[in-house]
Protein backbone atom coordinates (compact mmCIF):
# COMPACT_ATOMS: atom_id res chain seq x y z
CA UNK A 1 135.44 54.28 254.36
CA UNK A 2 139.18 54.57 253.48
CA UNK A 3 139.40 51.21 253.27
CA UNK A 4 136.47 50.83 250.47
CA UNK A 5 138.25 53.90 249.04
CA UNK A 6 141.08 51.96 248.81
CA UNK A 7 139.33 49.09 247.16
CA UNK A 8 137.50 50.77 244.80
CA UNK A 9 141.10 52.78 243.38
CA UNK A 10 142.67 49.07 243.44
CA UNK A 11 139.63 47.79 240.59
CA UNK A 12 140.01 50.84 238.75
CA UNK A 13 143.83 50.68 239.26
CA UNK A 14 143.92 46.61 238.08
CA UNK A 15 141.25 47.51 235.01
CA UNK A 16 143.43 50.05 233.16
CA UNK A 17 146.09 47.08 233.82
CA UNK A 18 143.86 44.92 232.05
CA UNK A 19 142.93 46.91 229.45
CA UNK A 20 146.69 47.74 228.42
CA UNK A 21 148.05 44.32 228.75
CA UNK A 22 144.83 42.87 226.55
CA UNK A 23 145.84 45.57 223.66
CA UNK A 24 149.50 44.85 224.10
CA UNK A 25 149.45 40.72 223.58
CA UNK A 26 145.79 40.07 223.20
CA UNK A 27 142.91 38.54 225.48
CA UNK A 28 144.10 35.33 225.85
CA UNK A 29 145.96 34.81 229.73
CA UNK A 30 147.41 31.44 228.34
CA UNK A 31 149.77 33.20 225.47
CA UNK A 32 149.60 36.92 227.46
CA UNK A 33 152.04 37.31 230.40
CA UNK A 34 151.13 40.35 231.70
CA UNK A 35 147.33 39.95 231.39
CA UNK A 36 148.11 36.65 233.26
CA UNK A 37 150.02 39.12 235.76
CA UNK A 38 146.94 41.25 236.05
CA UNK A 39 144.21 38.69 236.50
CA UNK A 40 146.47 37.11 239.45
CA UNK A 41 146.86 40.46 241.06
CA UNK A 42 142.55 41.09 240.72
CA UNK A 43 142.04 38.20 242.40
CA UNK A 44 144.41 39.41 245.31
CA UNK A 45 142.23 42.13 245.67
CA UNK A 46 138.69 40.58 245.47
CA UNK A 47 138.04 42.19 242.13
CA UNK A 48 134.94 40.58 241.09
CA UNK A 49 135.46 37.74 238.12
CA UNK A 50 132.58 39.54 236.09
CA UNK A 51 134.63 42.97 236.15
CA UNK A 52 137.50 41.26 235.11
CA UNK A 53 135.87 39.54 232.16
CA UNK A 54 134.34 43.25 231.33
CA UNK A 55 137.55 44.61 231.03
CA UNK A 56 139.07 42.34 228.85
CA UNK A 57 136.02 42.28 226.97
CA UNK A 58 136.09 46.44 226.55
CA UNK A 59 139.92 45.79 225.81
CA UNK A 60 138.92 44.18 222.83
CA UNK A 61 136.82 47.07 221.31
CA UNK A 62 137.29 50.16 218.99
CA UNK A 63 136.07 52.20 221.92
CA UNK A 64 138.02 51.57 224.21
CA UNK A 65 140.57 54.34 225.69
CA UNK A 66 144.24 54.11 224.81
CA UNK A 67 146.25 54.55 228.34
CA UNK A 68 149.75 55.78 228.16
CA UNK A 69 152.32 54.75 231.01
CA UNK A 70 153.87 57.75 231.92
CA UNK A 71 156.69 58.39 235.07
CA UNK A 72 156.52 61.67 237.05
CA UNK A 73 159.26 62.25 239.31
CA UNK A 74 159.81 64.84 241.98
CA UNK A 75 160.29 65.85 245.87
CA UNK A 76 158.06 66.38 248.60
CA UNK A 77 158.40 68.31 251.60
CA UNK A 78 162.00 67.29 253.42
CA UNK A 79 163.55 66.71 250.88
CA UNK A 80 161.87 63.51 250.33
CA UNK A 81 162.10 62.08 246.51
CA UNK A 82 158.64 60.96 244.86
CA UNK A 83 158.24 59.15 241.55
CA UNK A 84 154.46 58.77 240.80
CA UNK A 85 153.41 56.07 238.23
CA UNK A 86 150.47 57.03 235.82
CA UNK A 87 148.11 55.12 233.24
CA UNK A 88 146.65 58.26 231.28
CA UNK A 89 144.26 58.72 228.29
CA UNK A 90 145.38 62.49 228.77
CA UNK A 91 149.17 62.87 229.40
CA UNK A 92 148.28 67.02 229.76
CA UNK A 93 145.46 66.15 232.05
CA UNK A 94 147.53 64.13 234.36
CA UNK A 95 150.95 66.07 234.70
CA UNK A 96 148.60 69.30 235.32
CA UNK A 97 147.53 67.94 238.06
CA UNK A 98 150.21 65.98 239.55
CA UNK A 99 151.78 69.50 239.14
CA UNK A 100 149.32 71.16 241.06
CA UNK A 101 149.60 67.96 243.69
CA UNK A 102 153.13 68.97 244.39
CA UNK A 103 152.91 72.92 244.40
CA UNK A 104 150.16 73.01 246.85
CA UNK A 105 151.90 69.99 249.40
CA UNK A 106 155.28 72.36 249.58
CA UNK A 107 156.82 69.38 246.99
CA UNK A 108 158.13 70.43 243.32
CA UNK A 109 157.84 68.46 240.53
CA UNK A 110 161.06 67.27 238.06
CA UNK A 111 162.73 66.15 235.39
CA UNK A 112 163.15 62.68 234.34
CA UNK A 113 165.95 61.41 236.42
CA UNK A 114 165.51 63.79 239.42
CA UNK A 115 164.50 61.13 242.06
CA UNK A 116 164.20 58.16 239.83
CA UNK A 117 167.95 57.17 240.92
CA UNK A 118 166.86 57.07 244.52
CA UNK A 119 165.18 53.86 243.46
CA UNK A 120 165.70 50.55 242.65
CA UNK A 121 163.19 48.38 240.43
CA UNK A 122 162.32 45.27 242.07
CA UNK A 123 159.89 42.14 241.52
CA UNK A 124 157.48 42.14 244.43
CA UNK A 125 155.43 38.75 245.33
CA UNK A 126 152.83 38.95 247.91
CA UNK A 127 151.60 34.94 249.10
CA UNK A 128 149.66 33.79 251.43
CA UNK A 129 151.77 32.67 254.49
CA UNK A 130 149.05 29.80 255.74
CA UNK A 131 151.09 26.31 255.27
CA UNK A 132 154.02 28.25 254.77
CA UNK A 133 157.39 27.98 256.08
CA UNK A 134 159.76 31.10 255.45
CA UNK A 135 163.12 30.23 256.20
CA UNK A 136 162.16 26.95 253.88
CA UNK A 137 160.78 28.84 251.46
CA UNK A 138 163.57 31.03 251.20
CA UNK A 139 166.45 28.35 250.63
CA UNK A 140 164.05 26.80 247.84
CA UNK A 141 163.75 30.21 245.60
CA UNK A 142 167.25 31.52 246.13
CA UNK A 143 168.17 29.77 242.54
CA UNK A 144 164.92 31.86 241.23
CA UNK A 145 166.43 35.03 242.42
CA UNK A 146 164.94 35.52 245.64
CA UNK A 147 166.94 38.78 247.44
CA UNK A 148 164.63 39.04 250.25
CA UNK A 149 162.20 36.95 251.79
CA UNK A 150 160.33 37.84 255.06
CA UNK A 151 156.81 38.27 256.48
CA UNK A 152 154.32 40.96 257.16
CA UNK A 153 150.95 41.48 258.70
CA UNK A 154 148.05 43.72 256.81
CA UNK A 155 144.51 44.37 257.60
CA UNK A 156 141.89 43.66 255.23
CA UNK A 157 138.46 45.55 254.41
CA UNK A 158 137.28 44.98 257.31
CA UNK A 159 140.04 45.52 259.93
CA UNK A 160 141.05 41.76 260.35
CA UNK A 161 144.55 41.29 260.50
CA UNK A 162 145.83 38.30 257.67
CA UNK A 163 149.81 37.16 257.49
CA UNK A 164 151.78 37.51 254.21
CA UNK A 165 155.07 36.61 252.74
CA UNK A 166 156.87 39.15 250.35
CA UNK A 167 159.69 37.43 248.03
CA UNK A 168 161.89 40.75 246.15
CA UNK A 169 163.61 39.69 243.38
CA UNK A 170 165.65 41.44 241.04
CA UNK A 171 163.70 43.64 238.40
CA UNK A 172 165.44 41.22 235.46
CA UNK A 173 164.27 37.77 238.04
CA UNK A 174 160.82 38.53 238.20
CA UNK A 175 159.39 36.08 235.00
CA UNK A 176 161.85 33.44 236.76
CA UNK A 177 160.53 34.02 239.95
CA UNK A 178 156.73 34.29 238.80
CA UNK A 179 157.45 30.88 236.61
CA UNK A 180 159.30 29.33 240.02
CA UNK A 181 156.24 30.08 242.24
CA UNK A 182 153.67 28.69 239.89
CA UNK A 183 155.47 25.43 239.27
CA UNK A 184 155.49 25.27 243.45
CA UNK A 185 151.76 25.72 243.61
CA UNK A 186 152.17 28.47 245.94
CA UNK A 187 149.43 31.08 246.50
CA UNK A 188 150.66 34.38 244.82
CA UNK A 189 147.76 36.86 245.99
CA UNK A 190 149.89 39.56 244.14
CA UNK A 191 152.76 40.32 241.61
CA UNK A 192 154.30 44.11 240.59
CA UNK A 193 157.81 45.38 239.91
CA UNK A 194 157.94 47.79 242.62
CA UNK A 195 160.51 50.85 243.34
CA UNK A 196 162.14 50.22 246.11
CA UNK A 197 164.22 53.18 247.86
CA UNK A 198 167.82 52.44 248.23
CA UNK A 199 167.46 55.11 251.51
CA UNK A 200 165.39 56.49 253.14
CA UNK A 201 164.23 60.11 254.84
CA UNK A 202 163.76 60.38 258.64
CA UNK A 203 161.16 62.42 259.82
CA UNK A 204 158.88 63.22 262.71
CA UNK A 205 155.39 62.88 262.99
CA UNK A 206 154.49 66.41 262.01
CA UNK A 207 156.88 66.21 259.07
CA UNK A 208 155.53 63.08 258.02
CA UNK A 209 151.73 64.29 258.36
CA UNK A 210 153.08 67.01 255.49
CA UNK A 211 154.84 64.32 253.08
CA UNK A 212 151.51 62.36 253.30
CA UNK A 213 148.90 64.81 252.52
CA UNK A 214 151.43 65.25 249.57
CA UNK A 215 150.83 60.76 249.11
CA UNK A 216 146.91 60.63 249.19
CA UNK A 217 146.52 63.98 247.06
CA UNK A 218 148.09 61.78 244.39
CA UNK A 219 146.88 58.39 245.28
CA UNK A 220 143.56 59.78 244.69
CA UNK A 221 143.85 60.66 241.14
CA UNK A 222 141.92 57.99 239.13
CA UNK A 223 145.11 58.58 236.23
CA UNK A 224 147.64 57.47 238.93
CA UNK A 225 148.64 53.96 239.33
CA UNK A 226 151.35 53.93 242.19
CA UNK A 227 153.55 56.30 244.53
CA UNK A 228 157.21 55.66 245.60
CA UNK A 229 159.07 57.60 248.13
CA UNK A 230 161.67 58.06 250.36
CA UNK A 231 160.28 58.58 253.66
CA UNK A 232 161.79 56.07 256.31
């Protein structure tokens, strides 16, 4: 069930994306970066085509909700820093109860700049690793801006496990890089900028169990887009 949880907060997650990048440069992917961005990224997560088309298409109306992007910022239990990203049609709504999130997980929310410096903004490619080499693939997008280049193992929906290959680039590299990777052909399942923590917070299990009721509290808000933090 967590798993179609999770599914279900990545549509709703990609749709506000949607929606904000078709009211920002319009509802055409050819002449709209980020749209382009955000229809790449759906179809890394199985978002059905006709959901994406309806979100564009409700985009385009009077209707249609205004989101904000707003940054919260704080610390969790151990001292470990937080910085939850939002897409809100209710700014008051949202850092109410991101508010509450923190003050009933033993966490305290901030002031702009209170954790944010813990991080570091990064372009984050996700590909599929079939017919892949790494270590080949790594020489050929070092003049993109590739930092990092390595592989990882997820499971899907359904508990099988599938092989990826992440490519971090420099926040200011990721257009190059997302231009470099479509002129190779290569399967991009998904593309974000990303804060990455420059260190992290050790903790043991019982800590950690406290820091991540503090994580899914706030991943379940339907106003909140992503979670940084610092636990190692």
């Amino acid at each position: 069930m967590k798993r179609w949880d999770r599914m279900s907060k990545d549509f709703t997650r990609i749709g506000k994306e949607i929606v904000m990048a078709v009211k920002e440069g319009g509802p055409s992917p050819d002449s709209n970066a980020r749209l382009r961005t955000a229809m790449q990224n759906a179809k890394g997560v199985n978002m059905p085509k006709d959901r994406v088309e309806a979100a564009i298409k409700r985009a385009t109306g009077k209707d249609e909700k205004d989101y904000q992007e707003v940054v919260y910022e704080g610390y969790g239990p151990h001292g470990v820093a937080i910085v939850v990203e939002t897409a809100t049609d209710n700014p008051t709504r949202t850092v109410s109860n991101v508010r509450l999130y923190f003050n009933r997980n033993n966490g305290a929310l901030g002031t702009a700049g209170s954790s944010d410096y813990t991080f570091t903004r990064k372009g984050v490619f996700k590909l599929a690793a079939e017919g892949l080499d790494r270590d080949e693939l790594e020489l050929e997008l070092i003049d993109s801006g590739a930092e990092d280049v390595y592989e990882t193992t997820e499971e899907d929906e359904h508990g099988a496990e599938h092989q990826y290959i992440v490519v971090e680039t420099a926040f200011t590299d990721f257009g190059q890089m997302q231009q470099a990777l479509g002129a190779k052909g290569v399967n991009v399942l998904s593309a974000t900028l990303q804060r990455v923590p420059n260190t992290t917070v050790s903790l043991n299990d019982e800590q950690a169990e406290e820091v991540e009721k503090l994580i899914d509290k706030l991943e379940e808000d339907e106003d909140v887009q992503a979670v940084y933090h610092t636990m190692g």
